[in-house]
ModelCIF file with pLDDT and N, C-alpha, C, O atoms, coordinates in Angstrom:
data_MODEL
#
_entry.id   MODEL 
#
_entity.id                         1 
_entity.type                       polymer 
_entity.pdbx_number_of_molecules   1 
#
_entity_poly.entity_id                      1 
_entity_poly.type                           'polypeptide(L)' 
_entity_poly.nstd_linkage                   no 
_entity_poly.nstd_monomer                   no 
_entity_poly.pdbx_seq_one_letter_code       
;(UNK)(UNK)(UNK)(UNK)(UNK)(UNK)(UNK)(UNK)(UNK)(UNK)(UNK)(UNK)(UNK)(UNK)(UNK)(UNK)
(UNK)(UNK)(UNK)(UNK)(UNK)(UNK)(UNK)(UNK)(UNK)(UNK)(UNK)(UNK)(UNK)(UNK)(UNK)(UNK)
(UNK)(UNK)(UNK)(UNK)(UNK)(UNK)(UNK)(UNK)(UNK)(UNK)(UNK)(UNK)(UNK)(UNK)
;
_entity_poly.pdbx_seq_one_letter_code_can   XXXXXXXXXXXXXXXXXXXXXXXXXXXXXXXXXXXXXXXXXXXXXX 
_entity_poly.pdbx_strand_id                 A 
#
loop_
_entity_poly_seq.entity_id 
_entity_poly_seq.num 
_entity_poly_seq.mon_id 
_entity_poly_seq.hetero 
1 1  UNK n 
1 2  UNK n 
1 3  UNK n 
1 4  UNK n 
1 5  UNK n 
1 6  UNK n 
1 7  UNK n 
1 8  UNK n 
1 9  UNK n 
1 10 UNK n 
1 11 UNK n 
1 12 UNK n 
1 13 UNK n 
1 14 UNK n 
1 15 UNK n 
1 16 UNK n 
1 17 UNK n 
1 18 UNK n 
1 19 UNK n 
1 20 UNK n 
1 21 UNK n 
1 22 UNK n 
1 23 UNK n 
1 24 UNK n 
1 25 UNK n 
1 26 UNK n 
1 27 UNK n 
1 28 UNK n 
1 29 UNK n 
1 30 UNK n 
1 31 UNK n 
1 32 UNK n 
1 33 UNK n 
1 34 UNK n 
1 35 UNK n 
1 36 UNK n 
1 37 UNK n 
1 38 UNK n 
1 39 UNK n 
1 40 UNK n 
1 41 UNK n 
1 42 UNK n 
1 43 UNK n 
1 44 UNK n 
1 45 UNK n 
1 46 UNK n 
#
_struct_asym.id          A 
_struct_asym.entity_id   1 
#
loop_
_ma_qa_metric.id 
_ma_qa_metric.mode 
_ma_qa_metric.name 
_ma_qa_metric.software_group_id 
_ma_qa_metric.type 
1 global pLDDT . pLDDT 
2 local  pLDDT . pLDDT 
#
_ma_qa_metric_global.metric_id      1 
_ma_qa_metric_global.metric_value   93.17 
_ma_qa_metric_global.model_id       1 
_ma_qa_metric_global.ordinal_id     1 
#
loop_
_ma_qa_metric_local.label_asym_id 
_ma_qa_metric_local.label_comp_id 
_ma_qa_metric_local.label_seq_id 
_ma_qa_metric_local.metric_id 
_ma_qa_metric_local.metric_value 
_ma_qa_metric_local.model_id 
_ma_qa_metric_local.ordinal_id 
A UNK 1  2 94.00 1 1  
A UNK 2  2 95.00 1 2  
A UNK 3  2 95.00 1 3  
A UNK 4  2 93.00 1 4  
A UNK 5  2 91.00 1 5  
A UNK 6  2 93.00 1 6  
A UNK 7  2 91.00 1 7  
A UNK 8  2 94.00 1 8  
A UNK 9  2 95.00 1 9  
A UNK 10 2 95.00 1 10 
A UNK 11 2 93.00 1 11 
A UNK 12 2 96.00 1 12 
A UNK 13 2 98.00 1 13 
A UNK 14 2 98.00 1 14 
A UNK 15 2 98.00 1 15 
A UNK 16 2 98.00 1 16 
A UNK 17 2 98.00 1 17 
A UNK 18 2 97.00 1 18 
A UNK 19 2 96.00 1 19 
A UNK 20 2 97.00 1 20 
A UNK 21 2 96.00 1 21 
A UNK 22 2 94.00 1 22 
A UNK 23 2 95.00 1 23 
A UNK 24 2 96.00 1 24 
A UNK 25 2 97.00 1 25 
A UNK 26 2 96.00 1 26 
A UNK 27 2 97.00 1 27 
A UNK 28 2 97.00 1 28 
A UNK 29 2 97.00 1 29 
A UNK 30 2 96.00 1 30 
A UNK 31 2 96.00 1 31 
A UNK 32 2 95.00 1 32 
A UNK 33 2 93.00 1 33 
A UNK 34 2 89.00 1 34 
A UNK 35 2 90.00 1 35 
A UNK 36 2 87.00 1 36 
A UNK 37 2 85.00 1 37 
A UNK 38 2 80.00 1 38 
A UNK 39 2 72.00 1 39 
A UNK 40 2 79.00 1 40 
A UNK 41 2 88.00 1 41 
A UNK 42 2 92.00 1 42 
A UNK 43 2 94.00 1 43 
A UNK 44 2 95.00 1 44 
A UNK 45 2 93.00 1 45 
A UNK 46 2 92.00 1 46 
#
loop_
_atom_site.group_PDB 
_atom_site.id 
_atom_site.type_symbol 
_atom_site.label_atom_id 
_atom_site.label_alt_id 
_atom_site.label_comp_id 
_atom_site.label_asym_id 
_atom_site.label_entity_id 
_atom_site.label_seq_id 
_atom_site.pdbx_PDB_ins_code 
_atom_site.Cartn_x 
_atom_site.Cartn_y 
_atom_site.Cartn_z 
_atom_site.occupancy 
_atom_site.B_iso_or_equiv 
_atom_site.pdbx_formal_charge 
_atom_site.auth_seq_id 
_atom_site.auth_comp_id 
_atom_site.auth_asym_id 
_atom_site.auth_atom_id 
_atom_site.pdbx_PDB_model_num 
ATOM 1   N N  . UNK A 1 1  ? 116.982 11.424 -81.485  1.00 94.00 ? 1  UNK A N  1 
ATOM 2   C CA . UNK A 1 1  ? 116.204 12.399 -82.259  1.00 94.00 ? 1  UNK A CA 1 
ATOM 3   C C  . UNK A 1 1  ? 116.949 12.753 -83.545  1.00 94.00 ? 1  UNK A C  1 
ATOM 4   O O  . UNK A 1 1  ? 116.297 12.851 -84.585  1.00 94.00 ? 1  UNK A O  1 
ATOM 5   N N  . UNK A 1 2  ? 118.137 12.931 -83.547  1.00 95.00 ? 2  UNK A N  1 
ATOM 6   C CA . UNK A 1 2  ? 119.168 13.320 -84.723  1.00 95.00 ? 2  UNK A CA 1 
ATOM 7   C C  . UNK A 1 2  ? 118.906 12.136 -85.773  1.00 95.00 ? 2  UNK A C  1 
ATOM 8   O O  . UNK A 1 2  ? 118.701 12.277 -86.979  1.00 95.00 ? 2  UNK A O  1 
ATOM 9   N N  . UNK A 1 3  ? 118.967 10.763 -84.940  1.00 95.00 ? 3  UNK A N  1 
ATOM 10  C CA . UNK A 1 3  ? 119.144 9.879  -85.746  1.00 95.00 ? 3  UNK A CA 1 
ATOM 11  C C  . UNK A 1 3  ? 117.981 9.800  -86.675  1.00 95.00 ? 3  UNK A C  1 
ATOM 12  O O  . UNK A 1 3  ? 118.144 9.712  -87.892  1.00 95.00 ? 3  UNK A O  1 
ATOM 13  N N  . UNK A 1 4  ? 116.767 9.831  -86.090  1.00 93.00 ? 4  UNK A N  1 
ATOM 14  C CA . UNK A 1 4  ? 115.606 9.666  -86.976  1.00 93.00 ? 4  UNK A CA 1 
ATOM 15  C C  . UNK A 1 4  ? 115.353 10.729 -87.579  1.00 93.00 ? 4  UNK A C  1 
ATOM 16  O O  . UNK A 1 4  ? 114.542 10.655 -88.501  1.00 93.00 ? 4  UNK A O  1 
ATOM 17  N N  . UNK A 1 5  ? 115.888 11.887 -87.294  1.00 91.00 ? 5  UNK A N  1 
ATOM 18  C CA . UNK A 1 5  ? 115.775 13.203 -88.672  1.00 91.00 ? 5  UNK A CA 1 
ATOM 19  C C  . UNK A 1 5  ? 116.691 13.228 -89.546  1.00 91.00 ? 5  UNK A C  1 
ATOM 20  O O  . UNK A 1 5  ? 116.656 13.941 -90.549  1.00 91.00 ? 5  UNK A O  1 
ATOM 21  N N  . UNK A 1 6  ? 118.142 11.985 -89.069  1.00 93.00 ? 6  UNK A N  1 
ATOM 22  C CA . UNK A 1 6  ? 118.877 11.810 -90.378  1.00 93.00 ? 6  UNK A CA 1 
ATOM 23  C C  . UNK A 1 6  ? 118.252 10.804 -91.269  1.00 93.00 ? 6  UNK A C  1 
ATOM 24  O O  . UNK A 1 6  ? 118.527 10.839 -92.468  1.00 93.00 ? 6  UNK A O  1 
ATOM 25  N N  . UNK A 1 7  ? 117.511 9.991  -90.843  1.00 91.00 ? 7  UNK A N  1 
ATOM 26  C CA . UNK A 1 7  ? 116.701 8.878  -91.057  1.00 91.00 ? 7  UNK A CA 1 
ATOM 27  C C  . UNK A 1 7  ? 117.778 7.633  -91.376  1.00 91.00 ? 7  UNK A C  1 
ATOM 28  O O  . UNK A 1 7  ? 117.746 6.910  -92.372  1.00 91.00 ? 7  UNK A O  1 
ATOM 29  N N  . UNK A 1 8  ? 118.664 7.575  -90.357  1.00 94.00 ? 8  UNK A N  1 
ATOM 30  C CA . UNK A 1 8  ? 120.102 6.499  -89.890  1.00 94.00 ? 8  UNK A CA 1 
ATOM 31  C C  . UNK A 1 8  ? 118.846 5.211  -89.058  1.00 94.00 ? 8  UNK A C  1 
ATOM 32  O O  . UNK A 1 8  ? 119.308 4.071  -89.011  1.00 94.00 ? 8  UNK A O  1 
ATOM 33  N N  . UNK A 1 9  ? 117.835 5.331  -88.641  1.00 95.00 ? 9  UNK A N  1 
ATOM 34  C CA . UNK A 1 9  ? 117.190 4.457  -88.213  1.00 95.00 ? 9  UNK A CA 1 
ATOM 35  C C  . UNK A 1 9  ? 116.535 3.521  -89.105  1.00 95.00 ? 9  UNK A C  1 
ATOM 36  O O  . UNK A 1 9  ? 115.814 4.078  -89.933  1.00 95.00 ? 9  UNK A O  1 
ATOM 37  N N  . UNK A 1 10 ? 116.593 1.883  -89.193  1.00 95.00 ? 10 UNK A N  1 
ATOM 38  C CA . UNK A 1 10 ? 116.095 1.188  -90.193  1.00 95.00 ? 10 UNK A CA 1 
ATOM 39  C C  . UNK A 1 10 ? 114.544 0.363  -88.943  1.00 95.00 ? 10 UNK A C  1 
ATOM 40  O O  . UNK A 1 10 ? 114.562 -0.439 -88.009  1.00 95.00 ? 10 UNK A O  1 
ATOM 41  N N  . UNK A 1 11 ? 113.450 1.141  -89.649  1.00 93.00 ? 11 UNK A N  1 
ATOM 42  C CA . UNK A 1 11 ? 112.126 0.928  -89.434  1.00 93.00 ? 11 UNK A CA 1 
ATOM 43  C C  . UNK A 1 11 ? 111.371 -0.374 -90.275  1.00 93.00 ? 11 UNK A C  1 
ATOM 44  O O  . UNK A 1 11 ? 110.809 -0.058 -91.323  1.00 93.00 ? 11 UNK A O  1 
ATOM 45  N N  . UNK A 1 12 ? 111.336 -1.658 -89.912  1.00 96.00 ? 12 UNK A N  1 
ATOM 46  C CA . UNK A 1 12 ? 110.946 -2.407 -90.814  1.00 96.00 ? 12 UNK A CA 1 
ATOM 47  C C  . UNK A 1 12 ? 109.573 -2.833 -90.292  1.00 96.00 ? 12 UNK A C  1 
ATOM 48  O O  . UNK A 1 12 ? 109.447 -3.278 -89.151  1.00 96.00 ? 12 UNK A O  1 
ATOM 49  N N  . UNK A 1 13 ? 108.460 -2.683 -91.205  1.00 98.00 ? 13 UNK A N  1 
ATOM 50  C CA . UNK A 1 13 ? 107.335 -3.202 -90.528  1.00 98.00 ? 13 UNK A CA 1 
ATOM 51  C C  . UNK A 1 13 ? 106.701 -4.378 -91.662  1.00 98.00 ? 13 UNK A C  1 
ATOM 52  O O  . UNK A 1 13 ? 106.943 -4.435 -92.868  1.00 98.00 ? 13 UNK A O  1 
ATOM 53  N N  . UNK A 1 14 ? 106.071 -5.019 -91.081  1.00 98.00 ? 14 UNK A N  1 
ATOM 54  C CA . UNK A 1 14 ? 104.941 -6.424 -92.004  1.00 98.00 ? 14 UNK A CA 1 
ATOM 55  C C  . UNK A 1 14 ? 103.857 -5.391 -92.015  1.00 98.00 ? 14 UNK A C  1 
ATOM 56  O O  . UNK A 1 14 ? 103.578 -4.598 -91.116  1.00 98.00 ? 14 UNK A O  1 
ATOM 57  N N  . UNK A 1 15 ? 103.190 -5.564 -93.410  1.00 98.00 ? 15 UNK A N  1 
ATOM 58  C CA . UNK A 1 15 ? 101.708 -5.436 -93.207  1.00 98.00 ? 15 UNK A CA 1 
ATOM 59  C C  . UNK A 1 15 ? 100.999 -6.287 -94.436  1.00 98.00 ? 15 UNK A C  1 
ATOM 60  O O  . UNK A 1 15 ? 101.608 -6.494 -95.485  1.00 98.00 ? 15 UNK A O  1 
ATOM 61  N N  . UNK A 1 16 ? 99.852  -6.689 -94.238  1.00 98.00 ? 16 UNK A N  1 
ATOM 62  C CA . UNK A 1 16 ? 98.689  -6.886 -95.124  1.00 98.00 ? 16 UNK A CA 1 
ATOM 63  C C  . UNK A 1 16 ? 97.923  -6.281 -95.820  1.00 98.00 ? 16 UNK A C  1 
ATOM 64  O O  . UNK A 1 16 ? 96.979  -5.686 -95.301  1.00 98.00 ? 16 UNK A O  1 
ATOM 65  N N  . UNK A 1 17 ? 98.202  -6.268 -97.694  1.00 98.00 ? 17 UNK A N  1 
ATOM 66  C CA . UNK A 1 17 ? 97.504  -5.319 -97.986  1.00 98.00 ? 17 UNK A CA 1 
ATOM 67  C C  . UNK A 1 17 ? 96.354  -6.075 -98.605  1.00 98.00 ? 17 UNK A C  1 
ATOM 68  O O  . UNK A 1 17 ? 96.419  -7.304 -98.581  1.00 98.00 ? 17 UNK A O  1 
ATOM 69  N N  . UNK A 1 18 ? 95.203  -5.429 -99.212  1.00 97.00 ? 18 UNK A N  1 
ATOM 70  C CA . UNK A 1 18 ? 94.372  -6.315 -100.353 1.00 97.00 ? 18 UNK A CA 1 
ATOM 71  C C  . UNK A 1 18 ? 94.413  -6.275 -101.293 1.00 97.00 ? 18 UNK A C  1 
ATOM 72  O O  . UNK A 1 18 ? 94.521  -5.249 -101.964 1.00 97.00 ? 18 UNK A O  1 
ATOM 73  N N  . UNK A 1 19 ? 94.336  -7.494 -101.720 1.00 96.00 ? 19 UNK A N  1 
ATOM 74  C CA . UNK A 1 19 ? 94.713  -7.682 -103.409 1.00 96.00 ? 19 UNK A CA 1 
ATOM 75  C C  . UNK A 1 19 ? 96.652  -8.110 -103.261 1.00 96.00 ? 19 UNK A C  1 
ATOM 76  O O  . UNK A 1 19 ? 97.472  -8.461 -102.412 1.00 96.00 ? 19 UNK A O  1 
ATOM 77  N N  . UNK A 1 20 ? 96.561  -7.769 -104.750 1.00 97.00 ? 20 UNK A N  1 
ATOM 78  C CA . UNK A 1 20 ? 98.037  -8.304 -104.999 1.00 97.00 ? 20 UNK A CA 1 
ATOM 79  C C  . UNK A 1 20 ? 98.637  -6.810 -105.757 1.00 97.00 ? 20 UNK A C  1 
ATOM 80  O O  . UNK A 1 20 ? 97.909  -6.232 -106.564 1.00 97.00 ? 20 UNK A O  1 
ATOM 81  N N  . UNK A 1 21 ? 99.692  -6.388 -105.497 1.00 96.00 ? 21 UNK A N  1 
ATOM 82  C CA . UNK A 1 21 ? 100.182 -5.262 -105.653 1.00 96.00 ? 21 UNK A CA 1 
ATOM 83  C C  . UNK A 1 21 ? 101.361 -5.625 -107.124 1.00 96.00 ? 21 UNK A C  1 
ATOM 84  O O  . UNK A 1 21 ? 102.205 -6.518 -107.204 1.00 96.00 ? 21 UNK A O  1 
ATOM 85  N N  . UNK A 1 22 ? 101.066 -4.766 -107.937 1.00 94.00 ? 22 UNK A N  1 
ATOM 86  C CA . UNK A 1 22 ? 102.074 -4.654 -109.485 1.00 94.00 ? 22 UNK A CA 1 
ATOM 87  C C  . UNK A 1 22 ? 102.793 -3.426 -109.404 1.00 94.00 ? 22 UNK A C  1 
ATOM 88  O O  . UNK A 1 22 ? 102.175 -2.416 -109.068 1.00 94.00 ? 22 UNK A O  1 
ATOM 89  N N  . UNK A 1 23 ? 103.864 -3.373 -109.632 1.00 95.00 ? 23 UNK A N  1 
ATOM 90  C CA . UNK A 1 23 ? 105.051 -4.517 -109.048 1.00 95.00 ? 23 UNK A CA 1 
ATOM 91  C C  . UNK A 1 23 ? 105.332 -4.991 -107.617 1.00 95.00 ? 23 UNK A C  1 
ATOM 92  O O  . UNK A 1 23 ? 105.257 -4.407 -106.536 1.00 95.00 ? 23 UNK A O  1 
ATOM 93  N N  . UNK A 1 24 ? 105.640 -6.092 -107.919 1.00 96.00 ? 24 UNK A N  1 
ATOM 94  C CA . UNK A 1 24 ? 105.825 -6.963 -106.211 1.00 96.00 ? 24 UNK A CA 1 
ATOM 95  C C  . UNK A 1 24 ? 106.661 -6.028 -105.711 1.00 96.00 ? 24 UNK A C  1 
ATOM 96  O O  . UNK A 1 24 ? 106.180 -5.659 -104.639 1.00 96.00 ? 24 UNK A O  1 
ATOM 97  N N  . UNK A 1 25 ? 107.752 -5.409 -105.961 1.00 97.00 ? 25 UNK A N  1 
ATOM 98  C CA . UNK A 1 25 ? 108.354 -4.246 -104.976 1.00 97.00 ? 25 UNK A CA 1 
ATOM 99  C C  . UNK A 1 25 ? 108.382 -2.854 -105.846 1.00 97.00 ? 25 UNK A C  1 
ATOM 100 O O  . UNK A 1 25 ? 108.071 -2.626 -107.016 1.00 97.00 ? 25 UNK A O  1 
ATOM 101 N N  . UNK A 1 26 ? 108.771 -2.206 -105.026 1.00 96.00 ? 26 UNK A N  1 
ATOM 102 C CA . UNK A 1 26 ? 108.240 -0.528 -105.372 1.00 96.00 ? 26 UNK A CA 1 
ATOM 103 C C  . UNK A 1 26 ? 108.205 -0.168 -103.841 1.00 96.00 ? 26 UNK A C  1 
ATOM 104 O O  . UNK A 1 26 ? 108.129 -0.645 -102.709 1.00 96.00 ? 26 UNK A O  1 
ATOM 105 N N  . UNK A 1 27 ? 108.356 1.479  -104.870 1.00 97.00 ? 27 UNK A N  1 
ATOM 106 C CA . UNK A 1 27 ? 108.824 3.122  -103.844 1.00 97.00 ? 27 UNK A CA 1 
ATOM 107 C C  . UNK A 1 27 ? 107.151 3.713  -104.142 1.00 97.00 ? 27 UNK A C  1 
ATOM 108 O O  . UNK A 1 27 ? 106.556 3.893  -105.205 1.00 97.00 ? 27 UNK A O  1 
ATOM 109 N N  . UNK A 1 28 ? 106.729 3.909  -102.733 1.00 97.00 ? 28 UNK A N  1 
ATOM 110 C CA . UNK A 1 28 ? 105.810 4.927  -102.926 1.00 97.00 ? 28 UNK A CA 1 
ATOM 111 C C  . UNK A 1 28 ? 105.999 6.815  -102.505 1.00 97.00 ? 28 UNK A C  1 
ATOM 112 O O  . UNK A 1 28 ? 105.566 7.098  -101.387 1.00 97.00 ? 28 UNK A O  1 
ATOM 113 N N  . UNK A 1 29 ? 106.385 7.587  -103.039 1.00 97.00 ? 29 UNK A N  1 
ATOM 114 C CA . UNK A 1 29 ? 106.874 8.568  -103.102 1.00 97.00 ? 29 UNK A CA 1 
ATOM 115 C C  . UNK A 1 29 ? 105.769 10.076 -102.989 1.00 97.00 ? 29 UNK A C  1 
ATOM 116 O O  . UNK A 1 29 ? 105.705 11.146 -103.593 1.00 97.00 ? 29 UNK A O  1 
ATOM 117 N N  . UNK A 1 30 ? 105.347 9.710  -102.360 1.00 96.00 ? 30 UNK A N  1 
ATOM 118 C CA . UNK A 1 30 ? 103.961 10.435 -102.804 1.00 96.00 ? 30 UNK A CA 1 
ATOM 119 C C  . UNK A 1 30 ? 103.826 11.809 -101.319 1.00 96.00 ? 30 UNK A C  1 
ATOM 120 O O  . UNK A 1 30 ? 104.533 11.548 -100.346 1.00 96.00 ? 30 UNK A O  1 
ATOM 121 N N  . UNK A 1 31 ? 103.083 12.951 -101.244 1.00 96.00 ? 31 UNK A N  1 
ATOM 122 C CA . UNK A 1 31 ? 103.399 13.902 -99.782  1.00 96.00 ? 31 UNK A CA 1 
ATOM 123 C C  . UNK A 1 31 ? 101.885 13.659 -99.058  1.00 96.00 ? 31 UNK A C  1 
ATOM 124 O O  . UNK A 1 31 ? 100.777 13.367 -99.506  1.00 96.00 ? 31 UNK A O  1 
ATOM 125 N N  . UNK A 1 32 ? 102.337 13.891 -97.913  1.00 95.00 ? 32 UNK A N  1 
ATOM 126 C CA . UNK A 1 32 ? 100.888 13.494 -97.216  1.00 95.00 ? 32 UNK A CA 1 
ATOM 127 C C  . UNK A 1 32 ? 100.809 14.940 -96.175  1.00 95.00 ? 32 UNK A C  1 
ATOM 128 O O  . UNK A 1 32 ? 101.733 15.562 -95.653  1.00 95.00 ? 32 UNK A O  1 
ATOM 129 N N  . UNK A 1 33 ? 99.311  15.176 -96.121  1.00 93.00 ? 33 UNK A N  1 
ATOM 130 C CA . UNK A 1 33 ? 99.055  15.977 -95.141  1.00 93.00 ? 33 UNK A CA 1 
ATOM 131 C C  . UNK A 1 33 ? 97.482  15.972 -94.838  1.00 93.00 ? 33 UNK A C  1 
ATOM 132 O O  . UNK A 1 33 ? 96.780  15.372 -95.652  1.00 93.00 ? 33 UNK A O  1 
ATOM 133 N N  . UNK A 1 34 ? 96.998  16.452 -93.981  1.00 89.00 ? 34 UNK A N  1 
ATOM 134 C CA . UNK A 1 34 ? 95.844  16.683 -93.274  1.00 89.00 ? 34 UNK A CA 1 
ATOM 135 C C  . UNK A 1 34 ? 94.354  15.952 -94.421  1.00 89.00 ? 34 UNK A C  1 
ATOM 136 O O  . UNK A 1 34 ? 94.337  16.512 -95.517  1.00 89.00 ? 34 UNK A O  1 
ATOM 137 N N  . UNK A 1 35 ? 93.734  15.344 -94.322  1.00 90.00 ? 35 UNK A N  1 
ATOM 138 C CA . UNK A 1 35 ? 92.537  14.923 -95.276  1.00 90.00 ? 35 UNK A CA 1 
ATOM 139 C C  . UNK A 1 35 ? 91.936  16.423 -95.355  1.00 90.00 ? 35 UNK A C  1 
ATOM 140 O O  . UNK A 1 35 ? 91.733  17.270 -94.485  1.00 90.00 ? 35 UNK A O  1 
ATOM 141 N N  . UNK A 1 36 ? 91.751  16.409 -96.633  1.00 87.00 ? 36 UNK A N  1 
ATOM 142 C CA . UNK A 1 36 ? 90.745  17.812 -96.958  1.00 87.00 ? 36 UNK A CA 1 
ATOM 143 C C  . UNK A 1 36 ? 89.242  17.988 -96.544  1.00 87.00 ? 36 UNK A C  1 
ATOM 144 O O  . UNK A 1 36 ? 88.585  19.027 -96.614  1.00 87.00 ? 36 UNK A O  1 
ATOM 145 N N  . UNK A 1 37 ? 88.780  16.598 -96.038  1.00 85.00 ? 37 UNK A N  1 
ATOM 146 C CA . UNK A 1 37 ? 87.610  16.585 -95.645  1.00 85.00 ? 37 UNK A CA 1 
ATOM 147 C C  . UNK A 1 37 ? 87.016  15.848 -94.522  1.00 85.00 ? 37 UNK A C  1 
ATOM 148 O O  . UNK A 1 37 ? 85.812  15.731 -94.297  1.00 85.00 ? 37 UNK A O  1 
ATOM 149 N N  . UNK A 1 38 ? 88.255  15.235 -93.657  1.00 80.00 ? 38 UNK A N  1 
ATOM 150 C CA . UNK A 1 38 ? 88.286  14.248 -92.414  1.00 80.00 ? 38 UNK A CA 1 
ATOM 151 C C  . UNK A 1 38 ? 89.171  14.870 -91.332  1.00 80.00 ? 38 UNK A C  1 
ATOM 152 O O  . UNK A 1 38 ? 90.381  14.978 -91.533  1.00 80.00 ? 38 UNK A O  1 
ATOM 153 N N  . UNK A 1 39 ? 88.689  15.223 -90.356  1.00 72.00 ? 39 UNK A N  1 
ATOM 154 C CA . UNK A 1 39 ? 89.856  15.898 -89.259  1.00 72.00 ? 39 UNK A CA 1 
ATOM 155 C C  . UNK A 1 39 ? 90.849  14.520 -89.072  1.00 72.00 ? 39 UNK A C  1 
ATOM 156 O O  . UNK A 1 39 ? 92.013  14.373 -89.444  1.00 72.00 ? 39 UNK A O  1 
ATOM 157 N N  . UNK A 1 40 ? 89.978  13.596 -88.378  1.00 79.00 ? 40 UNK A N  1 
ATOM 158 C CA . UNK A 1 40 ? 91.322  12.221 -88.140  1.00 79.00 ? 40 UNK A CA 1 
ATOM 159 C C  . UNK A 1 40 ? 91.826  11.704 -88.842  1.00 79.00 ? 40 UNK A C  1 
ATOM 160 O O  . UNK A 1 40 ? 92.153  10.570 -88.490  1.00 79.00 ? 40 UNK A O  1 
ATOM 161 N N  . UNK A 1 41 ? 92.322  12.239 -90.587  1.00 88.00 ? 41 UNK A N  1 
ATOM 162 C CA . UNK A 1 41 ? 92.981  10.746 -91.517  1.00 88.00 ? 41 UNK A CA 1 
ATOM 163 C C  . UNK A 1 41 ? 93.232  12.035 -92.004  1.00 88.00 ? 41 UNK A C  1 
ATOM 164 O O  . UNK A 1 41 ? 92.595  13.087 -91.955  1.00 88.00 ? 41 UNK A O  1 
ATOM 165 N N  . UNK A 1 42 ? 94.732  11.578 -92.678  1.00 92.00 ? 42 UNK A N  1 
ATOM 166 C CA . UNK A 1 42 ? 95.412  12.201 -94.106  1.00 92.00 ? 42 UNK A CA 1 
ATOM 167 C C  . UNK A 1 42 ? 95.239  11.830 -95.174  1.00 92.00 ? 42 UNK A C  1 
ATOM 168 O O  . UNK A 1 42 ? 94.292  11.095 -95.454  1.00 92.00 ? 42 UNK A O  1 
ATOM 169 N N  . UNK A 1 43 ? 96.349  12.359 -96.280  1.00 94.00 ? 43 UNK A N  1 
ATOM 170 C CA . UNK A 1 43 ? 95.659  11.553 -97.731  1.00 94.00 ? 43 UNK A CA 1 
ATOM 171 C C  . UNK A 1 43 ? 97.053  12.205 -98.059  1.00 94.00 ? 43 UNK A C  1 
ATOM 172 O O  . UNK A 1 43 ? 97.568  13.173 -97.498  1.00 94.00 ? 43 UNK A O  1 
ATOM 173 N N  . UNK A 1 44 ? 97.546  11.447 -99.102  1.00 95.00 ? 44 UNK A N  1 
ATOM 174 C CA . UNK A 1 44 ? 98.840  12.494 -100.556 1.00 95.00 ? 44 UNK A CA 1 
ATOM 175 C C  . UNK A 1 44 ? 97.426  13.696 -101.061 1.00 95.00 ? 44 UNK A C  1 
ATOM 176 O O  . UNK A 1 44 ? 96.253  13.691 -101.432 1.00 95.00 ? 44 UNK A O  1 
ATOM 177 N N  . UNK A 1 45 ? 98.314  14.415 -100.814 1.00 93.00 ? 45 UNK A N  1 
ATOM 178 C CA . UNK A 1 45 ? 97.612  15.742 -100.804 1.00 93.00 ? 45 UNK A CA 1 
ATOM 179 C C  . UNK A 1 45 ? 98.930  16.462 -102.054 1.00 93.00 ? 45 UNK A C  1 
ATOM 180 O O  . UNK A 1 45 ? 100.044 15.978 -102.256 1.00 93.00 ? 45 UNK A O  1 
ATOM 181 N N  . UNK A 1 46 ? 98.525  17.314 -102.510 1.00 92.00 ? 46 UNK A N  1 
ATOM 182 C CA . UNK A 1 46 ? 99.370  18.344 -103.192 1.00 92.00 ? 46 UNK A CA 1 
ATOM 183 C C  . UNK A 1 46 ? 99.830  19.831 -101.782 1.00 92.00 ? 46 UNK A C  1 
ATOM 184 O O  . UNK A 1 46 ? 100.522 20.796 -102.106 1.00 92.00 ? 46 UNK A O  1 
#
């Protein structure tokens, strides 16, 4: 539990996105919380 709230754990996942993404690598930095208009999905919210 410590470890993953120090975030000492390296989480690597594959995924498929669509399309082709500019730039090929990049930080998405963005805060997420509750969808403003969907109980089951979030969104980057302010």
């Amino acid at each position: 539990k410590r470890a993953f709230k120090e975030r000492t754990v390296d989480k690597v996942y594959h995924a498929v996105a669509q399309g082709h993404l500019d730039p090929t690598a990049g930080t998405v930095d963005a805060p997420i919380g509750r969808h403003p208009t969907s109980d089951y999905k979030f969104a980057v919210v302010e």
